[in-house]
Protein backbone atom coordinates (compact mmCIF):
# COMPACT_ATOMS: atom_id res chain seq x y z
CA UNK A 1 0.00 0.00 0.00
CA UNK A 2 1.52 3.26 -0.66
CA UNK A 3 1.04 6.85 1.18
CA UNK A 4 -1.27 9.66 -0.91
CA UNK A 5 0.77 12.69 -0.07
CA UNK A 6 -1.79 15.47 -0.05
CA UNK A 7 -1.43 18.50 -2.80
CA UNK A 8 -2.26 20.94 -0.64
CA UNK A 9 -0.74 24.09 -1.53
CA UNK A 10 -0.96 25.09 2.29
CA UNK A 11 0.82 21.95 2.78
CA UNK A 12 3.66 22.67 0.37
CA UNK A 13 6.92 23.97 1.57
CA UNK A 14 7.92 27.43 2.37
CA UNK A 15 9.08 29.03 -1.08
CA UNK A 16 7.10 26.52 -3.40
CA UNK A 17 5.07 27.89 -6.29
CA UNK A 18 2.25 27.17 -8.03
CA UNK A 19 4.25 25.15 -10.75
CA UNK A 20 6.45 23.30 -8.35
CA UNK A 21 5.95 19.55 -8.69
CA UNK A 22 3.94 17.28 -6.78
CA UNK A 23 5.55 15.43 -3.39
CA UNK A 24 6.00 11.62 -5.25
CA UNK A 25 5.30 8.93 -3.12
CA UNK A 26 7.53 7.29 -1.40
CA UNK A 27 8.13 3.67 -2.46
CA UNK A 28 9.17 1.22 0.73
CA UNK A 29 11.19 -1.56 0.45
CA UNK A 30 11.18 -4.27 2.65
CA UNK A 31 14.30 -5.03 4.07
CA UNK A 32 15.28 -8.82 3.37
CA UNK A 33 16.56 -10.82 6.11
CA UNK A 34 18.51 -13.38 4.22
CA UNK A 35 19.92 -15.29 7.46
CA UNK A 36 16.38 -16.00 8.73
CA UNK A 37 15.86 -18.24 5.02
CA UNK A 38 18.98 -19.50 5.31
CA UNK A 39 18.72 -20.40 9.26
CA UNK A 40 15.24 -22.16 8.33
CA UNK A 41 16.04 -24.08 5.47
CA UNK A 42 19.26 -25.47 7.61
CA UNK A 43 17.07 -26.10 10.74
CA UNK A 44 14.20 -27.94 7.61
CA UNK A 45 16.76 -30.12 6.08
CA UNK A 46 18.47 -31.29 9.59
CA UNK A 47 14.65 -32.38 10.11
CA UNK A 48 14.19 -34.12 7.52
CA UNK A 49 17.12 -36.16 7.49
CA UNK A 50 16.70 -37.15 11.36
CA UNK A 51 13.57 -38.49 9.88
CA UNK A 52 14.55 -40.34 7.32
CA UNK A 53 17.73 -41.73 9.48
CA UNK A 54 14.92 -43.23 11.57
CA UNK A 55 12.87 -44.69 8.38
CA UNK A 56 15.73 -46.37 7.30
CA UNK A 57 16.71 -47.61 10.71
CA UNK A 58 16.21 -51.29 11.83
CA UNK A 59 12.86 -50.62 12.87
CA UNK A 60 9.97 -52.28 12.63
CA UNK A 61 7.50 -49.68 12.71
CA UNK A 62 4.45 -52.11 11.68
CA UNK A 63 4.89 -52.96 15.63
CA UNK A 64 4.61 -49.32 17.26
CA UNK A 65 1.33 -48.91 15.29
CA UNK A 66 0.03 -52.65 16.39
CA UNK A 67 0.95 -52.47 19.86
CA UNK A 68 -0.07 -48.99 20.33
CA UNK A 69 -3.19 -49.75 21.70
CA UNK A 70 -2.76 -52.99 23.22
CA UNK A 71 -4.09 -54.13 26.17
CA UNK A 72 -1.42 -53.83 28.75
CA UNK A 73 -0.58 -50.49 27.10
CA UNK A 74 -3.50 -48.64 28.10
CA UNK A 75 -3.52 -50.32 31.55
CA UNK A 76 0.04 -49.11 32.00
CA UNK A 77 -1.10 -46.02 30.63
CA UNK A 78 -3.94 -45.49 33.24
CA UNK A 79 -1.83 -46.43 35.61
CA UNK A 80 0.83 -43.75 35.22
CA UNK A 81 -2.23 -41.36 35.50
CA UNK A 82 -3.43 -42.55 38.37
CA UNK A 83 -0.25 -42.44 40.05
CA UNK A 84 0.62 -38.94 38.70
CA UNK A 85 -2.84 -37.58 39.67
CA UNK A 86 -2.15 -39.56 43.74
CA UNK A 87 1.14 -38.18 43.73
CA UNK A 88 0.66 -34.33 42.89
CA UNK A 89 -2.19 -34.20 45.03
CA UNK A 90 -0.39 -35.09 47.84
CA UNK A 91 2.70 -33.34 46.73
CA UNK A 92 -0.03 -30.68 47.10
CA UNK A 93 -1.41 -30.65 50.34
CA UNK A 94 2.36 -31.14 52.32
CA UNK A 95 3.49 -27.99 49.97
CA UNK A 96 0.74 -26.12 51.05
CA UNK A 97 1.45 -27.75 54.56
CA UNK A 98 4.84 -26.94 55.01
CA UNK A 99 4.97 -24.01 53.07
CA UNK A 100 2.33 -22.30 56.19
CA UNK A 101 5.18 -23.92 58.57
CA UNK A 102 7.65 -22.30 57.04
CA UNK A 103 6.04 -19.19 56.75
CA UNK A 104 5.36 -19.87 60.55
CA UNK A 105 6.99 -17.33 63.52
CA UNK A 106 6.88 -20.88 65.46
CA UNK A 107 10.35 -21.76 65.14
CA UNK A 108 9.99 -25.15 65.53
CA UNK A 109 7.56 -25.75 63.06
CA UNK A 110 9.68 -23.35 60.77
CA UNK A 111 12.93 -25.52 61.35
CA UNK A 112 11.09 -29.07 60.41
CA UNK A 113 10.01 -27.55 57.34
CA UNK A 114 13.04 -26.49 56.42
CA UNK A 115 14.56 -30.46 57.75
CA UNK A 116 12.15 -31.32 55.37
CA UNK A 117 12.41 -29.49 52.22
CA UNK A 118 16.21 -29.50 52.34
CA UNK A 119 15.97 -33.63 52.67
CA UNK A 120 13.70 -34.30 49.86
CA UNK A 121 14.52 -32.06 47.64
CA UNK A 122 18.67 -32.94 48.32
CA UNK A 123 18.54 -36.14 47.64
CA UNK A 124 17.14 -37.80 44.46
CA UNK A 125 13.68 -39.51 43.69
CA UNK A 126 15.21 -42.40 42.21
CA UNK A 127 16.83 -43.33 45.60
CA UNK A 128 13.81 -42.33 47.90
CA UNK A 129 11.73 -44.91 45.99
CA UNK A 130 14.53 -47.54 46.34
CA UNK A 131 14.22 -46.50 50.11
CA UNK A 132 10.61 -47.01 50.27
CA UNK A 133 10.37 -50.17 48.57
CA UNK A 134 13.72 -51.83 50.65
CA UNK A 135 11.55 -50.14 54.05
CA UNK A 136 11.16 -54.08 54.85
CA UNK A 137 15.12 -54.41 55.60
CA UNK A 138 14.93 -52.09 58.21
CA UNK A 139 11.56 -52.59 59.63
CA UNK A 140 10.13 -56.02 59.29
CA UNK A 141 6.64 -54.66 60.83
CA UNK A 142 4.89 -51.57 61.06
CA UNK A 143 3.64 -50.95 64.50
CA UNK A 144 1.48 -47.74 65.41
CA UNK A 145 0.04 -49.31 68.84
CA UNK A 146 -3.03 -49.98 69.31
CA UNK A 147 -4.62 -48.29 65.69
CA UNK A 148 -2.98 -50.35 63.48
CA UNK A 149 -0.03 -53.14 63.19
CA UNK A 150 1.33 -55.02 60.52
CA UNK A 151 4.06 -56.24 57.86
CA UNK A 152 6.20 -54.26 56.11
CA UNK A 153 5.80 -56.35 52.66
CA UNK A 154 2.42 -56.33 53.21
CA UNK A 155 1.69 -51.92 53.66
CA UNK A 156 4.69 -50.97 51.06
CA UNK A 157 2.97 -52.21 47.93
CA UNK A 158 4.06 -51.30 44.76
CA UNK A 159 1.37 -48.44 44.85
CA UNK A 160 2.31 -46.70 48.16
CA UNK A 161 5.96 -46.95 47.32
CA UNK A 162 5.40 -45.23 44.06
CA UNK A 163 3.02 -42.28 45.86
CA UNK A 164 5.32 -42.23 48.98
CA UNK A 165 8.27 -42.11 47.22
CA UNK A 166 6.97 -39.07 44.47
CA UNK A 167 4.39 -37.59 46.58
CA UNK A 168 6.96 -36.92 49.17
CA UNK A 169 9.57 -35.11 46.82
CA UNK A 170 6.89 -33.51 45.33
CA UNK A 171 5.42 -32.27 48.47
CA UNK A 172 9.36 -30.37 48.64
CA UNK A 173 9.26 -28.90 45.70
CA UNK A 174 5.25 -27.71 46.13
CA UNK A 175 6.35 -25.91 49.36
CA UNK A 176 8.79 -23.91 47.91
CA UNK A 177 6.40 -22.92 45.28
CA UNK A 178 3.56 -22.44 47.58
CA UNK A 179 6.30 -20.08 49.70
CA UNK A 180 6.64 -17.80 46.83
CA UNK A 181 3.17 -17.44 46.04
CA UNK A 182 2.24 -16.44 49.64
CA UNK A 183 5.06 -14.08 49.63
CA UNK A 184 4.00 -12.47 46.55
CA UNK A 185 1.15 -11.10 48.17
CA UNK A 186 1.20 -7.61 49.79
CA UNK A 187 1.31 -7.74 53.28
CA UNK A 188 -1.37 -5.13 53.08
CA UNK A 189 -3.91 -7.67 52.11
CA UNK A 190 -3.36 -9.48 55.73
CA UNK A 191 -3.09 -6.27 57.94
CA UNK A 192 -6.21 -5.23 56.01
CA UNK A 193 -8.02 -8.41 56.92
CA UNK A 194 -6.79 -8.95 60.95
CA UNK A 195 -8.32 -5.21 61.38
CA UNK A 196 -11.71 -7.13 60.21
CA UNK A 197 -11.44 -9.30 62.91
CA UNK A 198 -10.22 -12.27 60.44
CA UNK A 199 -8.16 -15.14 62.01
CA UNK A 200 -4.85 -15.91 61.10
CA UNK A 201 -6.25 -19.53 59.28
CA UNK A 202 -9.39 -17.44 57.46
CA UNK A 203 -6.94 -14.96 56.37
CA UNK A 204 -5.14 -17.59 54.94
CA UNK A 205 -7.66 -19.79 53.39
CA UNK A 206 -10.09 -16.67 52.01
CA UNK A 207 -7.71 -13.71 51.25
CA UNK A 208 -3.93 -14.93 50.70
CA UNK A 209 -4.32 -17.98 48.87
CA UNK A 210 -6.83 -17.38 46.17
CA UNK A 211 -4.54 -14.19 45.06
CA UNK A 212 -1.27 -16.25 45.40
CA UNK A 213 -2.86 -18.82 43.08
CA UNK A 214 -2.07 -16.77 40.17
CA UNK A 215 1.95 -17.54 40.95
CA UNK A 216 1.16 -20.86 42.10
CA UNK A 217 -0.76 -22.10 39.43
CA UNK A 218 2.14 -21.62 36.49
CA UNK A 219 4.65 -23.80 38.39
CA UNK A 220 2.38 -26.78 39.71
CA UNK A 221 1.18 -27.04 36.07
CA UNK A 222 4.77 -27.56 35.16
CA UNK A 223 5.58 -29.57 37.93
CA UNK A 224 2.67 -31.52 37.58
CA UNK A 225 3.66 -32.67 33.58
CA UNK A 226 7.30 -33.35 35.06
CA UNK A 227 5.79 -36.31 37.37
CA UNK A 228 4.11 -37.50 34.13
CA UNK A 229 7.25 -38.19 32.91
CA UNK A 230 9.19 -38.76 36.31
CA UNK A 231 6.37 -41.64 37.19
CA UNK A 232 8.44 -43.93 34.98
CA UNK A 233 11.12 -44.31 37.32
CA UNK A 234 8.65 -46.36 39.35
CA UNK A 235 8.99 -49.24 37.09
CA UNK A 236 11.85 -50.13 39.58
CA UNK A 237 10.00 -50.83 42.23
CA UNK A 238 7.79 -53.63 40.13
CA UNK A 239 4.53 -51.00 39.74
CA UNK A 240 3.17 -51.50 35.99
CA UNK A 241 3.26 -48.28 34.76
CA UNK A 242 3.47 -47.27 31.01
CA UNK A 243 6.83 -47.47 30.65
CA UNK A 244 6.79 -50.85 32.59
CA UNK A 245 4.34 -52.64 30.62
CA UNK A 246 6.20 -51.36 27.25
CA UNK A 247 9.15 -52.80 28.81
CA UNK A 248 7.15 -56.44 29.81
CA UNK A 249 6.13 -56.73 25.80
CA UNK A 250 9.15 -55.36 24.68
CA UNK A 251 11.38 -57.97 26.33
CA UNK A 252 9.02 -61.18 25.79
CA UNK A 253 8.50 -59.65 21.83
CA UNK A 254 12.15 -59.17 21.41
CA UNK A 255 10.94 -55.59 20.18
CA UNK A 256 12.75 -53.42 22.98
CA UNK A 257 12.98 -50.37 20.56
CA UNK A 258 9.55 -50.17 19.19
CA UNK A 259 7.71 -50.77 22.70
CA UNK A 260 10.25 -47.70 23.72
CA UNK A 261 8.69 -45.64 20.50
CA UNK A 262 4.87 -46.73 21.87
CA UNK A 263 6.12 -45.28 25.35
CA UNK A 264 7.29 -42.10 23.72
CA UNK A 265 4.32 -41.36 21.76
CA UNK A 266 1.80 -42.10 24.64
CA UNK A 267 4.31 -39.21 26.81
CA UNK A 268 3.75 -37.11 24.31
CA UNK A 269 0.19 -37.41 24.30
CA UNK A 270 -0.20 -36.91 27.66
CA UNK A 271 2.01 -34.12 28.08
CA UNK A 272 0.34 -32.37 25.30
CA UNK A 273 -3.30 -32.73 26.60
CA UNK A 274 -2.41 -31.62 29.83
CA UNK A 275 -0.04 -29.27 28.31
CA UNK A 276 -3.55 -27.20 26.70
CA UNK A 277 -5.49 -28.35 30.07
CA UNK A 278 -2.55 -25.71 32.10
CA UNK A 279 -2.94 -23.05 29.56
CA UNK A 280 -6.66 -22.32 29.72
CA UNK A 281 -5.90 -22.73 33.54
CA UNK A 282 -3.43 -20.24 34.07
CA UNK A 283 -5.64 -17.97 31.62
CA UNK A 284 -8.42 -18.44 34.08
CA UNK A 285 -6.59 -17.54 37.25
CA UNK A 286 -4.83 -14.28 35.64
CA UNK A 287 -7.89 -12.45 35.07
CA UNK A 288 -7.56 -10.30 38.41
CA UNK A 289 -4.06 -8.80 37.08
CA UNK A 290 -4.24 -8.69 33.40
CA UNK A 291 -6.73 -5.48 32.32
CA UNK A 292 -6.90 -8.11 28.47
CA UNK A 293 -6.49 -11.70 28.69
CA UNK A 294 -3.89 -13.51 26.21
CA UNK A 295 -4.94 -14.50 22.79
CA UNK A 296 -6.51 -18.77 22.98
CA UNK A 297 -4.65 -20.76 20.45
CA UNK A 298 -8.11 -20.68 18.24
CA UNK A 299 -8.07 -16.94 18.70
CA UNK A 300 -4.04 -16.50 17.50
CA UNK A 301 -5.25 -18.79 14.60
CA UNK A 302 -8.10 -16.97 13.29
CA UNK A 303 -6.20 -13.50 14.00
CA UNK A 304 -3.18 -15.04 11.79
CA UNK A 305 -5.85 -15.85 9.27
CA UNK A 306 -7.52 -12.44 9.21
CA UNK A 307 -4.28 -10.71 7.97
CA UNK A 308 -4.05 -12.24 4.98
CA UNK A 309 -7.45 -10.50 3.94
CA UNK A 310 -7.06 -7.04 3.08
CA UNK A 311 -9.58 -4.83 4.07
CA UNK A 312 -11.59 -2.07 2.13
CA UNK A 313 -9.97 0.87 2.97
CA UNK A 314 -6.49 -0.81 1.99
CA UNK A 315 -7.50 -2.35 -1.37
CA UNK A 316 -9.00 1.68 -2.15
């Protein structure tokens, strides 16, 4: 689209006559970014021969799409779900726990949250669930008195050594996130609700927290699709998982590689759903301190499509 300069002759330069000639319009010229075409067709042809190094591999691809939705498959894959879902939720409520402790002017509830965070999230989750699942070595029963006694082998299941074992370190991490969500709120907010009368819990629970939730939520999202993915170290303490039950068909199949592909695209899948299920999430909770909310995928899409119609007044 080019500029109409107007022929005004009020508009015209000082010293201009009648026959002086017209302003021309001025003709721009994109400027061409050659390294961005370059950069992109380098980045397209890397692509495409990583793909075609795998379609030429010694793999039997037939198998990924057969066993894709076998059976055990989509038991492992509930089962990672489950266990992801257990875990976070507790992770949860000892981050929200111990983040309150820490937070606390008690100073012995302060230090044991501290203990705590600094012990779970020091050590790795890998070993913790070896921990949990050798518990029996150490403690052949489990004895709480009168409310409840019995065997080691028999409490740590599979299960509860998989939730202990990544509900606990989540529960670490969660407190720390919880922490800086709480702090983020103005210490106006809780001076302004004690003068009501509010306790120090209702403060807490109706003031604090729903504003901090707009920190929290980014995070936990995140840290929630980690423990999709971290869930599969739990296939070494004999719970059937996804990546488990790839590994079961993959050994007994002699198809190790392809059952690793069916774990990989089944990841994906979840990550991606839940991936959509965080945006819209986070969307929801920053509506307090955004005066416009962002752009929905659908939205960017239909705005990207828009642009390539011209409208009236630029087609005059």
């Amino acid at each position: 689209m080019t500029d109409k300069i107007s022929k005004d002759p009020a508009a015209a330069p000082a010293g201009s006559g009648p026959s002086a000639s017209p302003y021309e319009a001025i003709k721009a010229i994109p400027v061409r970014h050659y390294g961005r075409w370059i950069s992109g067709v380098v980045v397209v042809v890397l692509l495409g021969w990583l793909l075609y190094a795998f379609s030429q591999g010694n793999i039997i691809w037939d198998t990924v799409w057969d066993k894709l939705f076998d059976t055990s498959i989509l038991d492992g894959l509930v089962n990672t779900v489950i266990i992801s879902v257990a875990s976070m939720a507790l992770g949860l409520v000892l981050g929200i726990v111990f983040a309150v402790m820490r937070l606390s002017k008690n100073p012995v509830t302060g230090a044991v949250a501290w203990l705590y965070i600094w012990f779970f999230r020091g050590t790795p989750v890998y070993v913790q669930l070896l921990v949990w699942f050798n518990l029996s070595l150490i403690f052949e029963y489990i004895n709480l008195g009168p409310i409840y006694k019995n065997e080691t082998v028999d409490v740590m299941t599979p299960f509860m050594v998989a939730l202990l074992g990544l509900g606990l370190n989540e529960g670490a991490y969660m407190a720390e996130i919880v922490r800086a969500g709480i702090q983020s709120v103005d210490e106006g907010q809780t001076e302004a609700a004690h003068a009501l009368g509010m306790s120090q819990t209702k403060t807490m629970g109706r003031i604090v927290l729903p504003q901090a939730m707009r920190v929290i939520v980014p995070p936990t999202g995140n840290e929630f699709i980690n423990m999709l993915k971290t869930s599969s170290l739990v296939s070494a303490v004999q719970y059937t998982e996804l990546l488990r039950a790839s590994s079961n068909i993959g050994s007994t199949a002699g198809a190790v590689m392809e059952m690793l592909f069916v774990a990989s695209i089944w990841y994906l899948a979840l990550t991606s759903v839940f991936s959509v299920g965080q945006y819209y999430l986070e969307r929801r909770f920053s509506r307090g301190s955004l005066r416009t909310l962002p752009p929905t995928p659908w939205q960017r899409v239909k705005k990207n499509l828009t642009t390539f119609k011209r409208s009236p007044e630029m087609s005059a």
